[in-house]
C-alpha atoms as a PDB file:
ATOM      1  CA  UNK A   1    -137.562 -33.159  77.745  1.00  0.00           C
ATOM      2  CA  UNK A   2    -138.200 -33.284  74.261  1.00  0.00           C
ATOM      3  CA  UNK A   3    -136.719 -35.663  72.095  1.00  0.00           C
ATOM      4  CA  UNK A   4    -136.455 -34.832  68.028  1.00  0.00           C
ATOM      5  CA  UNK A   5    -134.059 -36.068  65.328  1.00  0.00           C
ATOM      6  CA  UNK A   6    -134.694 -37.282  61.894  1.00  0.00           C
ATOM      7  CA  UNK A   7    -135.061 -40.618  59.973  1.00  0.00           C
ATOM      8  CA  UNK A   8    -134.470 -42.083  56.717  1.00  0.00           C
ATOM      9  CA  UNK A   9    -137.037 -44.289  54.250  1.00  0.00           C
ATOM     10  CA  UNK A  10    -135.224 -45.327  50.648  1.00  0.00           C
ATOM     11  CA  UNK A  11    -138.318 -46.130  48.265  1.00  0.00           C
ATOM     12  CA  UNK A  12    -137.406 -48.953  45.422  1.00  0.00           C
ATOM     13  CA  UNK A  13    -139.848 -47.320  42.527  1.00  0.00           C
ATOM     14  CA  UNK A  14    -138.707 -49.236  39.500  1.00  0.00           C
ATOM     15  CA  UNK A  15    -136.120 -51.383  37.953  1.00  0.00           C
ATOM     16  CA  UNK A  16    -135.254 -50.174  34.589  1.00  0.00           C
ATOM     17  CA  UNK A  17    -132.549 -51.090  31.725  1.00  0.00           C
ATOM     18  CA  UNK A  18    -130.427 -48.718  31.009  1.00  0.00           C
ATOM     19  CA  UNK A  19    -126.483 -48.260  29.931  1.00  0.00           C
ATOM     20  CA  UNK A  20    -124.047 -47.446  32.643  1.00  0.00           C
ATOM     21  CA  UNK A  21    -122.328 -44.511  32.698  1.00  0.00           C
ATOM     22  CA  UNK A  22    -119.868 -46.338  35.201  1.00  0.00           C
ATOM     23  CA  UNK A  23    -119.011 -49.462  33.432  1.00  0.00           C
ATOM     24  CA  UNK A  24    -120.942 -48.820  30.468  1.00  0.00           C
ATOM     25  CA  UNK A  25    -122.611 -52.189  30.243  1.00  0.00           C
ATOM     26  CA  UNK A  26    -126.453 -52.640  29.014  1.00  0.00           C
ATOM     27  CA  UNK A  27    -127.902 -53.872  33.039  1.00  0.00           C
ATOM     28  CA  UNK A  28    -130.598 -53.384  35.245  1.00  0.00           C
ATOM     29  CA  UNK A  29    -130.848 -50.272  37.669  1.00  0.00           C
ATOM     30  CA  UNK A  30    -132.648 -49.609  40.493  1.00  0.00           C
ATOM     31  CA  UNK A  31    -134.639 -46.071  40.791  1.00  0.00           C
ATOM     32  CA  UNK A  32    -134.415 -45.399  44.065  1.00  0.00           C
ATOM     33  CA  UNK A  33    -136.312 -42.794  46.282  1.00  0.00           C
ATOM     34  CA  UNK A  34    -134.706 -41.413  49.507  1.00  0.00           C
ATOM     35  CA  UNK A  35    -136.742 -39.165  51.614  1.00  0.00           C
ATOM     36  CA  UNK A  36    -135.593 -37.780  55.272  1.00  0.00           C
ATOM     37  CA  UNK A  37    -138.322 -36.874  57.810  1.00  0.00           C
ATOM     38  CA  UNK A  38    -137.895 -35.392  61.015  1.00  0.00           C
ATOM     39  CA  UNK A  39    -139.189 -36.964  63.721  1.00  0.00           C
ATOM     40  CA  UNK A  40    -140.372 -35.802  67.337  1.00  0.00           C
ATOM     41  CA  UNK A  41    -140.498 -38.790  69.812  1.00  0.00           C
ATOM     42  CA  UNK A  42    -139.986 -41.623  67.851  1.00  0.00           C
ATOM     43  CA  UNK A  43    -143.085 -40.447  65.391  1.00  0.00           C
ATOM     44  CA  UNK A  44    -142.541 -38.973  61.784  1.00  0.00           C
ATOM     45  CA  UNK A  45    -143.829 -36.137  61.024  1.00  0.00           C
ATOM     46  CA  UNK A  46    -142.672 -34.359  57.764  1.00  0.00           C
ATOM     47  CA  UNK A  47    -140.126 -34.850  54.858  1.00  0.00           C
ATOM     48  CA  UNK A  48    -138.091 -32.419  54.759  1.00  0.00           C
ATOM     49  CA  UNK A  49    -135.167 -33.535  52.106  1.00  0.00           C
ATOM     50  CA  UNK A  50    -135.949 -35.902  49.124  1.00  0.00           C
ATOM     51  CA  UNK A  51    -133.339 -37.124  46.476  1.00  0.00           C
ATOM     52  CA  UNK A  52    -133.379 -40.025  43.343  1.00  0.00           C
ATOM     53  CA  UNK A  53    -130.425 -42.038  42.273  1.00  0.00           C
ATOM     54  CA  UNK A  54    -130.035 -44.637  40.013  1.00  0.00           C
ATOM     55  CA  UNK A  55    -127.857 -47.936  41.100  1.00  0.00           C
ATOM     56  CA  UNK A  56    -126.741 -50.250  38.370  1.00  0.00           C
ATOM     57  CA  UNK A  57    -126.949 -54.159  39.716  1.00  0.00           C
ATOM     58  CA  UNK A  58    -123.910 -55.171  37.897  1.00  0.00           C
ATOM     59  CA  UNK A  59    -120.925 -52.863  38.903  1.00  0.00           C
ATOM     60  CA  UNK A  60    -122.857 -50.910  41.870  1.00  0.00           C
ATOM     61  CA  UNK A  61    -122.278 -47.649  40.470  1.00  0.00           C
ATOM     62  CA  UNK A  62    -124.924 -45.076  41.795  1.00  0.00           C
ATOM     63  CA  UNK A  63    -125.549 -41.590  40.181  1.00  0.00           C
ATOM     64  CA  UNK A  64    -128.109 -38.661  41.771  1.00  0.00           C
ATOM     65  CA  UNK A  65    -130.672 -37.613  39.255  1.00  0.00           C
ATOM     66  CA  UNK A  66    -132.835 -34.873  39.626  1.00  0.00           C
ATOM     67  CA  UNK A  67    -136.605 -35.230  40.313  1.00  0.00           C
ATOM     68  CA  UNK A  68    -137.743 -34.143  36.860  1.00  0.00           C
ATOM     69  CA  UNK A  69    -135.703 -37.176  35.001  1.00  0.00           C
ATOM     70  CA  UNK A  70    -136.994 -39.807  37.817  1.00  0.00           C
ATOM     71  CA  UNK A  71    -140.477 -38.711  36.575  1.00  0.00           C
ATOM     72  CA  UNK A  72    -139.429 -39.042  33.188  1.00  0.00           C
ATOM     73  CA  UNK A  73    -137.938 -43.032  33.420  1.00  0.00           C
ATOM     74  CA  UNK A  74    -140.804 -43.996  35.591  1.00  0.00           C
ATOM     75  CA  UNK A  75    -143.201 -42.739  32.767  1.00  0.00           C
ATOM     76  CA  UNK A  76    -140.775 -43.935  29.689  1.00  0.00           C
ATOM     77  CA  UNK A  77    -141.237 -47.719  31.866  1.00  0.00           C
ATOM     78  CA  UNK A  78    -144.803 -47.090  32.473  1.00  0.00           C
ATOM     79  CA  UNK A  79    -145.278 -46.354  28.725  1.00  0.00           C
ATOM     80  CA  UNK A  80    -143.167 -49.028  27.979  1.00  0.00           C
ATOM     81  CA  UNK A  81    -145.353 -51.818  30.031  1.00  0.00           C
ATOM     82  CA  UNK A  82    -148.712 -50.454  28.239  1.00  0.00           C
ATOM     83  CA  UNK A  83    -149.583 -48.639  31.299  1.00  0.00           C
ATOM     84  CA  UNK A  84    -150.158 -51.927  33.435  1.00  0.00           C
ATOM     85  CA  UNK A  85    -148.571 -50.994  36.714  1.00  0.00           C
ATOM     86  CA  UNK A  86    -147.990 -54.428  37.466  1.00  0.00           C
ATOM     87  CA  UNK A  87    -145.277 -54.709  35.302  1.00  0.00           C
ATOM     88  CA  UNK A  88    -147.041 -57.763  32.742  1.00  0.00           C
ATOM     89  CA  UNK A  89    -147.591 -57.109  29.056  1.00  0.00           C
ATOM     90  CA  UNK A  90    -151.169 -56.740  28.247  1.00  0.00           C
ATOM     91  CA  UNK A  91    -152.183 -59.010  25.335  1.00  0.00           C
ATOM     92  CA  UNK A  92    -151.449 -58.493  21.912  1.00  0.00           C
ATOM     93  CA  UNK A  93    -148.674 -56.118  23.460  1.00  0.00           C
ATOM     94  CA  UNK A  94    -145.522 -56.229  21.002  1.00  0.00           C
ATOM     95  CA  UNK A  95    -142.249 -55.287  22.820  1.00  0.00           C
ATOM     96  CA  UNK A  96    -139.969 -53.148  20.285  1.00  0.00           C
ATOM     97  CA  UNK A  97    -142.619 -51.148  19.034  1.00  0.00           C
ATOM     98  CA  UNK A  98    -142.480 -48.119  20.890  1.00  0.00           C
ATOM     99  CA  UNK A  99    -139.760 -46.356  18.114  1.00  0.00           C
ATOM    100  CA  UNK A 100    -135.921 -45.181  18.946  1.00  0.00           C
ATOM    101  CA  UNK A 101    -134.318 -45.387  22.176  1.00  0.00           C
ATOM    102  CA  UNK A 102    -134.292 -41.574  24.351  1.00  0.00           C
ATOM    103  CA  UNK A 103    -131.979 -40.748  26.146  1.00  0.00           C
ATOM    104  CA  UNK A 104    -131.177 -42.817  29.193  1.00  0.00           C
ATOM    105  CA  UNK A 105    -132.148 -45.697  26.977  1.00  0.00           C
ATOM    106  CA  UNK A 106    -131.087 -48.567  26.287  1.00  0.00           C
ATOM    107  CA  UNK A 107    -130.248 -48.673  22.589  1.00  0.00           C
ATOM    108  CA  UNK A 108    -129.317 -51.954  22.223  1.00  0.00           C
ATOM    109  CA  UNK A 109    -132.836 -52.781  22.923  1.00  0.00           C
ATOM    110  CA  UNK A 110    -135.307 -53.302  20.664  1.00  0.00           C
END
């Protein structure tokens, strides 16, 4: 008897400000990860369907992005933090000086 199936990991890889296309308030979203590996007896051994969304903490709204533009926010935030992966400003970091909002952006924040 063999037993198989699959199982499902969701991956919390930043929180980011952006406008809602739901509600269309400024909030913070989640960029979420979802990956689905199959398993045989209990034990995971490949992924074998992977997907991004974005989930905005203040109505719930959630909206499937493709890989490319989850790659693009997390480096936009990574830029955005100097780099640190920790997520602190390193010193004599000014906030606001990166230029104009892109899109996805926040433009009400500066």
């Amino acid at each position: 008897m063999i037993i198989f199936g699959t199982r499902g990991y969701l991956y919390q890889l930043a929180i980011l400000t952006l406008v809602c296309g739901w509600c269309g308030n400024p909030a913070a979203h989640t960029l979420r990860k979802r990956v689905t590996k199959f398993t045989l007896f209990f034990v995971p051994l490949f992924p074998f369907s992977t997907s991004y969304a974005t989930q905005c903490t203040f109505c719930g709204g959630e909206q499937r992005i493709p890989k490319e533009q989850a790659e693009q926010l997390l480096a936009q935030q990574a830029a955005a933090q100097g780099g640190n992966p920790f997520g602190q400003a390193p010193q004599g970091y000014a906030p606001g000086a990166s230029g104009s909002a892109g899109p996805g952006q926040n433009p009400y924040q500066n």
